[in-house]
Structure formats: C-alpha cells, structure tokens
N, C-alpha and C. Protein backbone atom coordinates (compact mmCIF):
# COMPACT_ATOMS: atom_id res chain seq x y z
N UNK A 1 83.94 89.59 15.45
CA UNK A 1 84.76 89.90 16.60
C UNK A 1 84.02 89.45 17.86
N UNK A 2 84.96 88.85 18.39
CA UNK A 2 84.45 88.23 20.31
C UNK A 2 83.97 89.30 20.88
N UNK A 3 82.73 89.64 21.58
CA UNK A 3 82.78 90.72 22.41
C UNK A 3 83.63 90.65 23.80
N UNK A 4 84.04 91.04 24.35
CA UNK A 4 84.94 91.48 25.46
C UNK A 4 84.43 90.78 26.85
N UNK A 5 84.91 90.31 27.54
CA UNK A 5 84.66 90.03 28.96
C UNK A 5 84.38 91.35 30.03
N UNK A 6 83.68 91.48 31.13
CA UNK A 6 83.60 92.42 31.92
C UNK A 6 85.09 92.34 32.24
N UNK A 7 85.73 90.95 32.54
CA UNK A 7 87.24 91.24 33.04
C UNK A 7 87.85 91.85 32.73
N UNK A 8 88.35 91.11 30.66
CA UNK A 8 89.02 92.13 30.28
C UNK A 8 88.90 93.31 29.94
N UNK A 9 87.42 93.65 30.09
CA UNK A 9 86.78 95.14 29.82
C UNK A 9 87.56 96.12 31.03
N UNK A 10 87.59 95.58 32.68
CA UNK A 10 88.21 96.06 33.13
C UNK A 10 89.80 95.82 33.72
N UNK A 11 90.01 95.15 32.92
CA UNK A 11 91.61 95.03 32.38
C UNK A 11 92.02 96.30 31.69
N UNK A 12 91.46 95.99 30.83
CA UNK A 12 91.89 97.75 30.02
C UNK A 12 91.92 98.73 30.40
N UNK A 13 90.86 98.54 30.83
CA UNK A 13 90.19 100.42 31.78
C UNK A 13 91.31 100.74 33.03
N UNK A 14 91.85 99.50 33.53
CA UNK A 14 92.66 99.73 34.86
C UNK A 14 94.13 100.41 34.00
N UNK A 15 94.39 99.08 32.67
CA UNK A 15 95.93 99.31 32.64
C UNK A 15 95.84 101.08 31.93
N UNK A 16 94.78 101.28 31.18
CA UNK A 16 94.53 102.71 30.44
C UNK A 16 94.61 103.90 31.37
N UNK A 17 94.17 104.12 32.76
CA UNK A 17 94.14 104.78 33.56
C UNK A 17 95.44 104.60 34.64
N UNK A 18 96.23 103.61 34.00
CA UNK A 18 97.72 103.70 35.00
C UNK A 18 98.81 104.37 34.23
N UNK A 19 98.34 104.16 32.68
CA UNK A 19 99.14 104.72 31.68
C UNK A 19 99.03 106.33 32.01
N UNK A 20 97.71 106.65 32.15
CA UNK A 20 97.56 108.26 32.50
C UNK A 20 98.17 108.61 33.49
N UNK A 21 98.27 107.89 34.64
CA UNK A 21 98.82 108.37 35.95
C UNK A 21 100.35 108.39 35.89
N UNK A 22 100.86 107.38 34.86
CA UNK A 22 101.85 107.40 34.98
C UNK A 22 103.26 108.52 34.37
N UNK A 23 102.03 108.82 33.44
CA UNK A 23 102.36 110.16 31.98
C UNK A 23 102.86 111.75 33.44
N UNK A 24 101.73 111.74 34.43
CA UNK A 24 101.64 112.43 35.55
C UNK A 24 102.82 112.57 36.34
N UNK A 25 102.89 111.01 36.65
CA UNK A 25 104.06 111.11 37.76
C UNK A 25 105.65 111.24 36.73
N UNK A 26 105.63 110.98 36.08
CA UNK A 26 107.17 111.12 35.02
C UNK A 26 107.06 112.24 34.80
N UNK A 27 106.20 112.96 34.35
CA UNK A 27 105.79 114.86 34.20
C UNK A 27 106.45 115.02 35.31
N UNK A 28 106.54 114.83 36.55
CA UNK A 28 106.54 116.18 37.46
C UNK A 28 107.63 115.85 37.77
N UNK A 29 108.82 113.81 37.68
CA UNK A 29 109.85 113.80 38.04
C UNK A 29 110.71 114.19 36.96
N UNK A 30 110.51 114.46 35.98
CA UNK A 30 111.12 114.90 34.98
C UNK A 30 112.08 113.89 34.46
N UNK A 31 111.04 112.84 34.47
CA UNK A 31 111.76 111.20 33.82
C UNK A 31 110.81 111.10 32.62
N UNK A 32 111.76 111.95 31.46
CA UNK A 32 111.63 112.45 30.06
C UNK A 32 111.24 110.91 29.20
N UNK A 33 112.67 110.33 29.39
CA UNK A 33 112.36 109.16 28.85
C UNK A 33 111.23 107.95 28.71
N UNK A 34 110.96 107.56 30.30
CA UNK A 34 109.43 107.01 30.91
C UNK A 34 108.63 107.69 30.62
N UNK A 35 108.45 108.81 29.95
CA UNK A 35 106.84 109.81 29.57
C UNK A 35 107.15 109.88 27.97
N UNK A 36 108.45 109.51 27.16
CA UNK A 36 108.13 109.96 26.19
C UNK A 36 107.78 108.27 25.89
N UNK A 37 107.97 106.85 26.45
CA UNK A 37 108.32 105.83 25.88
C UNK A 37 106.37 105.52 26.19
N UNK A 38 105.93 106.24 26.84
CA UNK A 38 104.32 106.02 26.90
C UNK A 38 103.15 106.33 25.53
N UNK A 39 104.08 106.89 24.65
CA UNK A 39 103.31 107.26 23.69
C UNK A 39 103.51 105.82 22.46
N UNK A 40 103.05 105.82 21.71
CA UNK A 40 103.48 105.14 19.90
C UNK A 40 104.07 105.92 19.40
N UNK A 41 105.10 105.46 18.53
CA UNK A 41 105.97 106.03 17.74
C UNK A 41 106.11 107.16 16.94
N UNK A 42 104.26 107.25 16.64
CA UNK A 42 104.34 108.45 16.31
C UNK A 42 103.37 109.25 16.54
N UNK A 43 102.94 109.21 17.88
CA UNK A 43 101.95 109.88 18.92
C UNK A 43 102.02 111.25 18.79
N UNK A 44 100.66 111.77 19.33
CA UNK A 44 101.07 113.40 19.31
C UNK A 44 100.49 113.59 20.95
N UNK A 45 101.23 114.97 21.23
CA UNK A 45 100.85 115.58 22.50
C UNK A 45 100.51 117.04 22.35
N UNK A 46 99.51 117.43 22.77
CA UNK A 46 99.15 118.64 23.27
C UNK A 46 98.96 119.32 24.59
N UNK A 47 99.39 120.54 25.09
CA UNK A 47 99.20 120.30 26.45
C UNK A 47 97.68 121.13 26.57
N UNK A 48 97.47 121.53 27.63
CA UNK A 48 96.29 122.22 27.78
C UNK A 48 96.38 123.37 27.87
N UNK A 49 97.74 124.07 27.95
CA UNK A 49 97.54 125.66 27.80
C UNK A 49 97.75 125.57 26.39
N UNK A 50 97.86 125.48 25.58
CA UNK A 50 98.44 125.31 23.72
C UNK A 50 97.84 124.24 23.38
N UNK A 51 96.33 124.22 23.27
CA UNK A 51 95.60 122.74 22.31
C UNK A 51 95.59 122.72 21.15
N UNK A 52 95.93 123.72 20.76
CA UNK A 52 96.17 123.98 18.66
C UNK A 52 97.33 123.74 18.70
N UNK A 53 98.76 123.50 19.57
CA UNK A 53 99.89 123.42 19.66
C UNK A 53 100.06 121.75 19.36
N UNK A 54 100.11 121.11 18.30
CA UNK A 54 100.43 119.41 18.22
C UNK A 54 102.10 119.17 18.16
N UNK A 55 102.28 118.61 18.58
CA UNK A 55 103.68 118.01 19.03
C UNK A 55 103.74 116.86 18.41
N UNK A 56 104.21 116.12 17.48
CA UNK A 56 104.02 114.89 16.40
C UNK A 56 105.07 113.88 16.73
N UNK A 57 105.29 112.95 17.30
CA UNK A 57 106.30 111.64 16.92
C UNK A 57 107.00 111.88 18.75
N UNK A 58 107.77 110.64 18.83
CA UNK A 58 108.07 110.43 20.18
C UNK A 58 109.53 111.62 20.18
N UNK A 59 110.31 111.75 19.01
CA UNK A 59 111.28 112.64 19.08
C UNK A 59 110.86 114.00 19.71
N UNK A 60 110.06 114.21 18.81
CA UNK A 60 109.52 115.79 19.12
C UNK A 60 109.01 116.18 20.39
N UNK A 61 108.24 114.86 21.07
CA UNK A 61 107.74 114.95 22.18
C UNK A 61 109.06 115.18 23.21
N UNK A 62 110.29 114.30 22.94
CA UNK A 62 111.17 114.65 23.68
C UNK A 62 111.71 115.87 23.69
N UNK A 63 111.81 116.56 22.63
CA UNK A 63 112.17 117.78 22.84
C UNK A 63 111.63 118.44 23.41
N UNK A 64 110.22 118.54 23.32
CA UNK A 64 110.02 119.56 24.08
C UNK A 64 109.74 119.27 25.60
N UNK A 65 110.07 117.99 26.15
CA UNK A 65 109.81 118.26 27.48
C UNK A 65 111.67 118.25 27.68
N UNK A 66 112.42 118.03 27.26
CA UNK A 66 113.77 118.47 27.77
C UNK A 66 114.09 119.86 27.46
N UNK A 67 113.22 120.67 26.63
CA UNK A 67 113.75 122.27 26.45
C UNK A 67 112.99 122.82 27.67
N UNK A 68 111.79 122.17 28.27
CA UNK A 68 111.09 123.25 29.43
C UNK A 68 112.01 123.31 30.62
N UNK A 69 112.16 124.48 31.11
CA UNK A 69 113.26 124.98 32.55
C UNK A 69 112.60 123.93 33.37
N UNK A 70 113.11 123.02 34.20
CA UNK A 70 113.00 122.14 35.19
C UNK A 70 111.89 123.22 36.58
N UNK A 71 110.91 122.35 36.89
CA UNK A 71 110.08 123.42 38.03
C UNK A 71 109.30 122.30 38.69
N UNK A 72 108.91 122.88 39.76
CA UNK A 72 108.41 121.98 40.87
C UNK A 72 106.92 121.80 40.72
N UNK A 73 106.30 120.37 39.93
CA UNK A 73 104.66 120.26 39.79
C UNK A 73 104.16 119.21 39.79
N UNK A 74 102.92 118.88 40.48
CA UNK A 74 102.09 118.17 40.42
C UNK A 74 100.83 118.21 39.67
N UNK A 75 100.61 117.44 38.70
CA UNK A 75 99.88 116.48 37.72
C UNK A 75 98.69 115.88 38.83
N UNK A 76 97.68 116.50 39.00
CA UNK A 76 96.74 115.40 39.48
C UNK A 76 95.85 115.09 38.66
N UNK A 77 95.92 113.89 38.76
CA UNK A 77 94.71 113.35 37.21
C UNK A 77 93.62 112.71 37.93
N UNK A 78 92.12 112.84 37.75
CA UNK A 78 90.98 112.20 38.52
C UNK A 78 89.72 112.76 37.38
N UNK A 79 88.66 111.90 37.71
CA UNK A 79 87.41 111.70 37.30
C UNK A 79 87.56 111.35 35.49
N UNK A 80 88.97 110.23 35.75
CA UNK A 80 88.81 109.35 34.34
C UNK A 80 87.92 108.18 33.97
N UNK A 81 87.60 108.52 32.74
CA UNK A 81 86.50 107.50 32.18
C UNK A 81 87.55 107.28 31.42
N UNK A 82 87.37 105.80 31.22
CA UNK A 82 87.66 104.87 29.93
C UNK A 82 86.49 104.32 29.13
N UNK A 83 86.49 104.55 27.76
CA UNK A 83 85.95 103.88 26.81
C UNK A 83 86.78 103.25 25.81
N UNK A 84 86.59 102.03 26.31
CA UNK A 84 87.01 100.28 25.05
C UNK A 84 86.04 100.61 24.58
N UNK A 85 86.88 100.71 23.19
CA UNK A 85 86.47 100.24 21.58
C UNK A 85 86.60 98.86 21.74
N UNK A 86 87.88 98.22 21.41
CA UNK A 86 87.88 96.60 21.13
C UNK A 86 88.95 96.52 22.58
N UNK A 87 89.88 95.14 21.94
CA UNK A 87 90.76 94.96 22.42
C UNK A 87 91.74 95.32 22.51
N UNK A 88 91.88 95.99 21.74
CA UNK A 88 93.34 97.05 21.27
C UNK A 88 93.41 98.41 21.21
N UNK A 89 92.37 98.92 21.46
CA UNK A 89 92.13 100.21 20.89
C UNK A 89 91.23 101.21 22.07
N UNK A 90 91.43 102.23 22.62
CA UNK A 90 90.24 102.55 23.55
C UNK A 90 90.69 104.53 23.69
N UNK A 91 89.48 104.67 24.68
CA UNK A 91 89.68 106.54 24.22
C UNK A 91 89.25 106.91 25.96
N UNK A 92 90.39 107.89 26.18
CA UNK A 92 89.76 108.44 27.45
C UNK A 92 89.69 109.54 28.00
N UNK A 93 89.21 110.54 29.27
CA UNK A 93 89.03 111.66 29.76
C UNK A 93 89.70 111.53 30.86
N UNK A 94 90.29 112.87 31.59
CA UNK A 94 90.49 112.90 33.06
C UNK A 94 90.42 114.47 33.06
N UNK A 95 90.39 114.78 33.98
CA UNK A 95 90.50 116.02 34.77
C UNK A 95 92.09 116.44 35.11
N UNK A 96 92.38 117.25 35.06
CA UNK A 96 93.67 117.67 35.43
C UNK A 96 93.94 118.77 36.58
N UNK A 97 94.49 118.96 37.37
CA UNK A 97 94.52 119.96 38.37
C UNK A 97 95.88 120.00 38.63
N UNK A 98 96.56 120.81 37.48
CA UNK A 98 98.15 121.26 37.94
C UNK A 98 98.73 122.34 38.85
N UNK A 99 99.18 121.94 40.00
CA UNK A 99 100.26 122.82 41.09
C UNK A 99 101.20 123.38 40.74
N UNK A 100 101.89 124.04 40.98
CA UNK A 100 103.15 124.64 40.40
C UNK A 100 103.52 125.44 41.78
N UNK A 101 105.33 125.21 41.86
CA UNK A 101 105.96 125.49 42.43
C UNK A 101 106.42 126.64 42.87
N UNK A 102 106.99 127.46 43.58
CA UNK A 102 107.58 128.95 43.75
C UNK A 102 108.80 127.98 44.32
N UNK A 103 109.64 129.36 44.20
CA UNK A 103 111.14 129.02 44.53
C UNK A 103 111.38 128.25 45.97
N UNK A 104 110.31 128.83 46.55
CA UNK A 104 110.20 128.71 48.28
C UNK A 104 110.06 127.77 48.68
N UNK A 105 110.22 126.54 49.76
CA UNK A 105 110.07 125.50 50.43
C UNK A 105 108.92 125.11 51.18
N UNK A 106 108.35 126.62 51.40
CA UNK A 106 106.99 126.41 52.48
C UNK A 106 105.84 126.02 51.50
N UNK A 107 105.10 124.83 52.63
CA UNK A 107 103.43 124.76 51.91
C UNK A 107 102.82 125.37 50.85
N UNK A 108 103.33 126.97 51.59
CA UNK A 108 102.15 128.17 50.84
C UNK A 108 102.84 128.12 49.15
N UNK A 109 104.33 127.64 49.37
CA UNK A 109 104.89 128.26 48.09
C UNK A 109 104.08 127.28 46.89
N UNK A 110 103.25 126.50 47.15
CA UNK A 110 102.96 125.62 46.23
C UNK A 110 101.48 126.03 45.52
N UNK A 111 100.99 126.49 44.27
CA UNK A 111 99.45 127.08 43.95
C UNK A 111 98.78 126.26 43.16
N UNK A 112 97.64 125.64 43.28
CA UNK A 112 96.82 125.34 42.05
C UNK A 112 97.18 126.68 40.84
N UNK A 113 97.27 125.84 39.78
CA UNK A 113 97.78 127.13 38.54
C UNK A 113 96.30 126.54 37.01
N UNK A 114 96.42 125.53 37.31
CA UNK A 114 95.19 125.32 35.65
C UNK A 114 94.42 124.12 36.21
N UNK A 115 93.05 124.32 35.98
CA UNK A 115 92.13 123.25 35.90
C UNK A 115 91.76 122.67 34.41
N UNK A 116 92.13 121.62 33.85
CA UNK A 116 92.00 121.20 32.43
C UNK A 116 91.38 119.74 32.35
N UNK A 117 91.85 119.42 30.96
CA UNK A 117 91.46 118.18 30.40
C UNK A 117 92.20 117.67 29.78
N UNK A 118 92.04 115.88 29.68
CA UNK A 118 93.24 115.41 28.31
C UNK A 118 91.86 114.64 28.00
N UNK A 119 92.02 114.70 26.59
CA UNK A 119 91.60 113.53 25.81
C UNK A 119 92.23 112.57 25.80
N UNK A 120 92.06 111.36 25.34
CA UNK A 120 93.17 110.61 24.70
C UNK A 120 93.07 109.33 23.99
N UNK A 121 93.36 108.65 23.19
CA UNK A 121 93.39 107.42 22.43
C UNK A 121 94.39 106.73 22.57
N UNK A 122 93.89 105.48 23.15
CA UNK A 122 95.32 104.76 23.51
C UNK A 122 95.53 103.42 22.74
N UNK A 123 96.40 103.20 22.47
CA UNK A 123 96.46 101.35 21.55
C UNK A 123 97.29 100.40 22.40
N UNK A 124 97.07 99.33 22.28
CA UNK A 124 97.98 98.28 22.57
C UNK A 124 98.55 98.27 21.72
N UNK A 125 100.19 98.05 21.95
CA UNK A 125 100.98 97.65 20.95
C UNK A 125 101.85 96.93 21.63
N UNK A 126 102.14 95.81 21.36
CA UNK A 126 103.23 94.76 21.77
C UNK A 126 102.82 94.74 23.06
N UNK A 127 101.95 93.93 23.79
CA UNK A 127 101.51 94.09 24.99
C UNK A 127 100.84 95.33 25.83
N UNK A 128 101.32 96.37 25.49
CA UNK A 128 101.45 97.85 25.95
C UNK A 128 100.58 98.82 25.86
N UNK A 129 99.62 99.18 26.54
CA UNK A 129 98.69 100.72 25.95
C UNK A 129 99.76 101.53 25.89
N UNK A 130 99.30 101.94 24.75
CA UNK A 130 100.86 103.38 24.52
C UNK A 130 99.26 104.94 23.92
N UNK A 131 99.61 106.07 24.55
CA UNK A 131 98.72 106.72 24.00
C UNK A 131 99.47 107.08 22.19
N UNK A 132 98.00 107.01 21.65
CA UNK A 132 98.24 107.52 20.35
C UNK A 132 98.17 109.16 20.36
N UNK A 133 97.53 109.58 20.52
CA UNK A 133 97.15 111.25 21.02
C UNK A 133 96.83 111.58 22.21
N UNK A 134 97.11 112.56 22.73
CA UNK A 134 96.69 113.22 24.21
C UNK A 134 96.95 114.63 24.25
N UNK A 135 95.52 114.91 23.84
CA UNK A 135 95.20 116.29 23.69
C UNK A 135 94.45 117.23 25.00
N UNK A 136 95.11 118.05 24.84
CA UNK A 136 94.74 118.81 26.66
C UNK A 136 93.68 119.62 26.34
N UNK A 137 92.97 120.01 27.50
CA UNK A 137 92.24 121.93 27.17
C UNK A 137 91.95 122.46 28.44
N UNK A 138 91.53 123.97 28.42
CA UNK A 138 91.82 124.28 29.60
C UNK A 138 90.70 124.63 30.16
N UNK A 139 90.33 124.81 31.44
CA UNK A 139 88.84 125.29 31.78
C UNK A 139 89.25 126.26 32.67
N UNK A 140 90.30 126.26 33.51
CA UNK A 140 90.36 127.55 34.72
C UNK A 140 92.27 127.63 34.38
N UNK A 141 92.30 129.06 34.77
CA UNK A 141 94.19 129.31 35.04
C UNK A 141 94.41 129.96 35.79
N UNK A 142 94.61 129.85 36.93
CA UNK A 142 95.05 130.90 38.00
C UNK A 142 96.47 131.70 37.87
C-alpha cells in the first residue's frame, strides 16, 4: 500500500470533520434525512446520554430521530482529532457541548445541558465519508 500524501492526509481529516459538523447542524435543523444519509447502510448510532443504547442500520437511525418531540438545540462539536488509517477508512473524537432550548425566546431561555463525546469510524464509500459508528459518552449533565 502507497503511503498517503500530507495532502491527502489532510483531505480526509478536513472532509471527516465536515461530516461531523454536519451530523450537528442536521441534528438541531431536524433535517432527518441529511443526518440519517451520513451514516453507511448499516451504521450504528449511540447518543451520549444512552452509550449501551446501539441504534443499528440507517432505518433505525431514522426512527429514532423522527420519534424525538421536535426542541430547540445546538450541537457544538470542537477539539476533533482525526486519525487516517488508509485511504478509506479513518477514526475520530470531538467534544460535544449540547444547548437545549426552553419554551421562551429570551437568551437566558437557552442552557448548556451535557458536556460529552463521540467516537467515530468513518469509511469512504462511493466518494463519501459516511460514519460507520458514532458512539457518544457523557462527562457533565446539567
């Protein structure tokens, strides 16, 4: 096997860490479809309050983000590392710092609620990092 270019080394690392951000921003618009089509076919998800909780295949994943009551949150994802395996294949960390909404309109109504983590393993497939797993955990819950 070719070893990797610094380029495409950070080719990967960029498109791997847009895939995460992007898992983020479809989370909070509640564009089910764009967050479930980020995984492989038969990806699993865990979130970080329920990490023994596996969620198996892109179906399942849809379900359960169309059964959660619609609510007002922000996903901030930061201090991700990427590690490439090869060309196809790579594993990563971020930090998570989820907001959550109150009914209310003002500033205040908005709280940091969990400080966590995702794991994750991502593949190329057909052009595409798609995560294979993305497993959460939690470190703080307000």
């Amino acid at each position: 096997m070719t070893p990797l270019t610094d380029a495409e080394r950070l080719a990967i690392e960029h498109a791997c860490e847009r895939q995460i951000r992007r898992f983020a921003f479809f989370n909070d618009a509640h564009q089910h479809q764009e967050l479930v089509a980020l995984f492989t076919e038969d990806g699993s998800f865990a979130r970080p309050t329920e990490p023994d909780t596996v969620i198996q295949g892109r179906a399942a994943i849809m379900d359960f983000f169309v059964s959660r009551p619609a609510r007002l949150t922000r996903h901030l994802m930061c201090n991700t590392v990427v590690d490439v395996q090869s060309a196809d294949e790579a594993s990563a960390y971020s930090t998570v710092l989820l907001y959550i909404g109150d009914d209310s309109t003002k500033p205040a109504g908005l709280a940091a609620r969990l400080i966590g983590g995702f794991a994750d393993t991502l593949r190329k497939v057909d052009g595409e990092w798609l995560f294979v797993a993305r497993r959460g955990s939690l470190a703080i819950k307000g």
